[in-house]
C-alpha atoms as a PDB file:
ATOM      1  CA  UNK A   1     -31.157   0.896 -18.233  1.00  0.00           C
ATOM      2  CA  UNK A   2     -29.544  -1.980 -19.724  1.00  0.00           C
ATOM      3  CA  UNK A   3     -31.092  -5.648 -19.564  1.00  0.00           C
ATOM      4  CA  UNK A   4     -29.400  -7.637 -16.497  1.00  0.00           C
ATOM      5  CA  UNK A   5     -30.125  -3.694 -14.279  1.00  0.00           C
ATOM      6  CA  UNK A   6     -33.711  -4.093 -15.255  1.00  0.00           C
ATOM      7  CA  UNK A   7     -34.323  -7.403 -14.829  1.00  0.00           C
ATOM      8  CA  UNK A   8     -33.544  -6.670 -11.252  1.00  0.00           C
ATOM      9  CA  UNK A   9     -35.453  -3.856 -11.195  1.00  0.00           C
ATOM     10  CA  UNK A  10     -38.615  -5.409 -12.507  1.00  0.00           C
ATOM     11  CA  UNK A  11     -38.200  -8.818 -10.289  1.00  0.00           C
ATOM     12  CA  UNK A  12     -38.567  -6.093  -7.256  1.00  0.00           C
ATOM     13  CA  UNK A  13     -40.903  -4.348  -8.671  1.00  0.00           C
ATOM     14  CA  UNK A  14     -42.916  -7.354  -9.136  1.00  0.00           C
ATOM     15  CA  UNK A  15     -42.141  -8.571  -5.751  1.00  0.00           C
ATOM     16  CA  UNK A  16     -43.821  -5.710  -4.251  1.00  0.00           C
ATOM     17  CA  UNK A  17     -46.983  -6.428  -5.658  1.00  0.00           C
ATOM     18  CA  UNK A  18     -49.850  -7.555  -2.337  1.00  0.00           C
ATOM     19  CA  UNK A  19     -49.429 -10.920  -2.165  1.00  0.00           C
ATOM     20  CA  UNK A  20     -46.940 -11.799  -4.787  1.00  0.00           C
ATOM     21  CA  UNK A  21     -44.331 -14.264  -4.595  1.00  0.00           C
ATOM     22  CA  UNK A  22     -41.427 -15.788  -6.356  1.00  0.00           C
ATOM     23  CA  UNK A  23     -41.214 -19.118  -7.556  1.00  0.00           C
ATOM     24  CA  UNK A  24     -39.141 -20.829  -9.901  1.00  0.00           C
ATOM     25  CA  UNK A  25     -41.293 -23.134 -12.439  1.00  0.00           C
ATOM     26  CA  UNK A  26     -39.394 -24.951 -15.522  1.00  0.00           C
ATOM     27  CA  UNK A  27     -36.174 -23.121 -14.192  1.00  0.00           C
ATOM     28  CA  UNK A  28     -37.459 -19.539 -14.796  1.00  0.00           C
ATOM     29  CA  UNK A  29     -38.397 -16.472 -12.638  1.00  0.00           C
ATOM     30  CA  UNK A  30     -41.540 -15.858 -12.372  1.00  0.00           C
ATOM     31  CA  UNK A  31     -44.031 -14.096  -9.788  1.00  0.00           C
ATOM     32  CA  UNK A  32     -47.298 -15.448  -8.734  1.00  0.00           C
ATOM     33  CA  UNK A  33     -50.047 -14.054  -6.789  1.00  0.00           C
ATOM     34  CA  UNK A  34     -53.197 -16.618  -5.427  1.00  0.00           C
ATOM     35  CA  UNK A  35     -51.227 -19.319  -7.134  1.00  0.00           C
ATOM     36  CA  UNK A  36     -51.269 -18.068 -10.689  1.00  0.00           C
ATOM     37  CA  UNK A  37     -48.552 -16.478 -12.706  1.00  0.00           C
ATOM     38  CA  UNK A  38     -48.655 -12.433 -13.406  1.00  0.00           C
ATOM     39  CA  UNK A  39     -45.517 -12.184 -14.826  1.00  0.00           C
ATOM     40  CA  UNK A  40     -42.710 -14.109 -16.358  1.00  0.00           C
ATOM     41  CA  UNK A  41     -38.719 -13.133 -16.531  1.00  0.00           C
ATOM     42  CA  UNK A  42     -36.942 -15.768 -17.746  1.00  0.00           C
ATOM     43  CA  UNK A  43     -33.546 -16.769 -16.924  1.00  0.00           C
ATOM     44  CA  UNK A  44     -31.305 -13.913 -16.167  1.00  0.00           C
ATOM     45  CA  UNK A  45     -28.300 -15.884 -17.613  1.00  0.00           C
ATOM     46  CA  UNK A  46     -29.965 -16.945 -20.657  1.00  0.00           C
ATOM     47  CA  UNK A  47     -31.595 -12.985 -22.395  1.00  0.00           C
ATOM     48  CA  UNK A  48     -33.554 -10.970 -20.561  1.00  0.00           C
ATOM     49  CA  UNK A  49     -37.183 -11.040 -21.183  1.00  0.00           C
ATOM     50  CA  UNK A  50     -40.581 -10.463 -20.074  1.00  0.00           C
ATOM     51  CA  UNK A  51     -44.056 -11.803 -20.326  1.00  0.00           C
ATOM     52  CA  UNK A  52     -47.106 -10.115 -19.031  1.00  0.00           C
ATOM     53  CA  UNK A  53     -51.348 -10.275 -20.027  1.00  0.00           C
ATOM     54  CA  UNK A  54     -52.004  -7.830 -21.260  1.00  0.00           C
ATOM     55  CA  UNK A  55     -55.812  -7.811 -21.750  1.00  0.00           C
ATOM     56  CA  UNK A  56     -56.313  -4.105 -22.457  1.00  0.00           C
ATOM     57  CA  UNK A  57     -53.089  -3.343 -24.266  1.00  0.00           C
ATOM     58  CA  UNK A  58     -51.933  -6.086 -25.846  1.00  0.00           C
ATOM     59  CA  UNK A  59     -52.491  -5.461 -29.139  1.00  0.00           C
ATOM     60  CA  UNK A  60     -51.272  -1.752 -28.975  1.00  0.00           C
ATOM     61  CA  UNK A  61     -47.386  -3.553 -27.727  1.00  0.00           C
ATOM     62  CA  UNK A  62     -47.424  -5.881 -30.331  1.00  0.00           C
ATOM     63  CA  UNK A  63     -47.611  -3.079 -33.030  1.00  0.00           C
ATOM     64  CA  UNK A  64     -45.773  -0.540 -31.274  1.00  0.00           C
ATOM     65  CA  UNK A  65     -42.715  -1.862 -30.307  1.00  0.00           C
ATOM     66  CA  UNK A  66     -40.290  -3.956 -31.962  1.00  0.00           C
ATOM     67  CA  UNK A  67     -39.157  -6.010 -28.815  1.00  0.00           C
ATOM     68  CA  UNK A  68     -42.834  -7.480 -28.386  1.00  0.00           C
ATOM     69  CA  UNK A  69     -44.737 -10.044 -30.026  1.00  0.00           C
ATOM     70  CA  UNK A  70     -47.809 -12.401 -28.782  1.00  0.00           C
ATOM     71  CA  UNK A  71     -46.177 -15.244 -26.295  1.00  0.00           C
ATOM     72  CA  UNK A  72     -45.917 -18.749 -27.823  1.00  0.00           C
ATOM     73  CA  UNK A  73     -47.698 -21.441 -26.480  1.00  0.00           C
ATOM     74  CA  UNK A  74     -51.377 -20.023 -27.975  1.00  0.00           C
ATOM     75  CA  UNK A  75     -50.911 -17.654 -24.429  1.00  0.00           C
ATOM     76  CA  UNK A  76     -50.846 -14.861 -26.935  1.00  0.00           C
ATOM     77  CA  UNK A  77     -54.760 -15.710 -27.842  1.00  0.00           C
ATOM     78  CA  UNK A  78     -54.928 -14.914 -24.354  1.00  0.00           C
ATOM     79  CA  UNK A  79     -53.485 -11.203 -24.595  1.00  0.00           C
ATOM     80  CA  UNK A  80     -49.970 -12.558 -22.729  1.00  0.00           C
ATOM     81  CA  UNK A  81     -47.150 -10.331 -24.731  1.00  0.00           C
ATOM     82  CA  UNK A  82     -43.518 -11.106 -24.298  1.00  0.00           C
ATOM     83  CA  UNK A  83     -40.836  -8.346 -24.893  1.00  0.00           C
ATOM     84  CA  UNK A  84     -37.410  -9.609 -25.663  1.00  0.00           C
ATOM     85  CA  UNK A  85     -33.984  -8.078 -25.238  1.00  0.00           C
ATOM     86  CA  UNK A  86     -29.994  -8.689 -25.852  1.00  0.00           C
ATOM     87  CA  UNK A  87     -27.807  -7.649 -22.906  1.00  0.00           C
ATOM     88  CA  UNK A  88     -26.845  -3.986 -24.868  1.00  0.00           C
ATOM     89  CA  UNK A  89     -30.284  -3.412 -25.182  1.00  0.00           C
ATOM     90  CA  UNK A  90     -31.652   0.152 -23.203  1.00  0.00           C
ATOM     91  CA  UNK A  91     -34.846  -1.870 -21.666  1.00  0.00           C
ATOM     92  CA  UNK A  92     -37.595   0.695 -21.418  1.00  0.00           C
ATOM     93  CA  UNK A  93     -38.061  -0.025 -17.117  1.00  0.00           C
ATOM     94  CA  UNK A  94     -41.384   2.160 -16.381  1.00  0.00           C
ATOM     95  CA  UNK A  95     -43.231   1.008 -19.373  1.00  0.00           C
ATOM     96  CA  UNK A  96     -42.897  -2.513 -18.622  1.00  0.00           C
ATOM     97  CA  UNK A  97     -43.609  -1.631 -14.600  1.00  0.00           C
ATOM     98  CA  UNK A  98     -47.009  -0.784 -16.477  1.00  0.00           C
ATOM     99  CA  UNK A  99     -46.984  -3.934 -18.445  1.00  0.00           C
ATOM    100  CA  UNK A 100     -46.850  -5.456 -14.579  1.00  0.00           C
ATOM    101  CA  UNK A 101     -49.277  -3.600 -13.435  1.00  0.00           C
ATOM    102  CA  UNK A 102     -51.893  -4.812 -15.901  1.00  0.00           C
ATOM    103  CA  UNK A 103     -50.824  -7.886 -15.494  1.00  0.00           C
ATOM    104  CA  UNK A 104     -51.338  -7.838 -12.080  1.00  0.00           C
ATOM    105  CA  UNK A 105     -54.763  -6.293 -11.837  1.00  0.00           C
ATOM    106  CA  UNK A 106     -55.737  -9.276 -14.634  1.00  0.00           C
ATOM    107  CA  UNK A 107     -54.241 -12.224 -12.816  1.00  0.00           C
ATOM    108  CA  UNK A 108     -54.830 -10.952  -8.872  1.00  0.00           C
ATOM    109  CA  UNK A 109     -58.159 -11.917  -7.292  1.00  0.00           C
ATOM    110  CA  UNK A 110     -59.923  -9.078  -5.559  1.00  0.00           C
ATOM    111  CA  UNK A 111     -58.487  -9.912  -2.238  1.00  0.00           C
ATOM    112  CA  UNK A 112     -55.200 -10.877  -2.421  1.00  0.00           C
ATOM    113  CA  UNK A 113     -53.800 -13.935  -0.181  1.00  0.00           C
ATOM    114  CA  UNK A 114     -51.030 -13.492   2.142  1.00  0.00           C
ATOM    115  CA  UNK A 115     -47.453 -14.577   1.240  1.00  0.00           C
ATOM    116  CA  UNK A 116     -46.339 -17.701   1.523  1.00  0.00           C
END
């Protein structure tokens, strides 16, 4: 699937997540769940890209794939990867969906809030 096709995908995907929501922080996507972020997308207009924590597999993305590398910041201390890609690019959708779904389970408290 190429980049701007996932990045949809994946910003539905992560809106399906219980209790997630989207908010817009420093002008990017991101999706939030008990008022902390799970997962970043960027700016649609500007690359595609995503940024999970990834606290189990972290390390395993950074040295298997090309498009990922420890976030800036000192988030990638942290486990947070982010996975870059041009607008050509064949984005690999289900593995990030697991990327997501770490993230997720990391960042979610036990019982999810309701929506805003």
């Amino acid at each position: 699937m190429r980049a701007a096709a996932a990045w949809r995908a994946l910003k539905k995907y992560a809106a399906k997540k219980p209790g997630a929501w989207e908010d817009h922080p420093w002008g990017e996507t991101v999706f939030k769940v008990a008022k902390k972020v799970f997962v970043f997308l960027g700016q649609a207009d500007s690359g595609y890209g995503i940024t999970c924590k990834l606290p189990d597999s972290s390390e395993a993305a950074i040295t298997m794939f090309s498009f990922a590398e420890p976030t800036g910041y000192g988030l990638g201390k942290s486990g947070w990867v982010t996975a870059s890609f041009e607008p050509r690019d064949d984005v690999p959708v289900d593995l990030l969906k697991h990327w997501i779904d770490e993230s997720y389970t990391a960042v979610a408290p036990r019982r999810p809030r309701r929506r805003r």
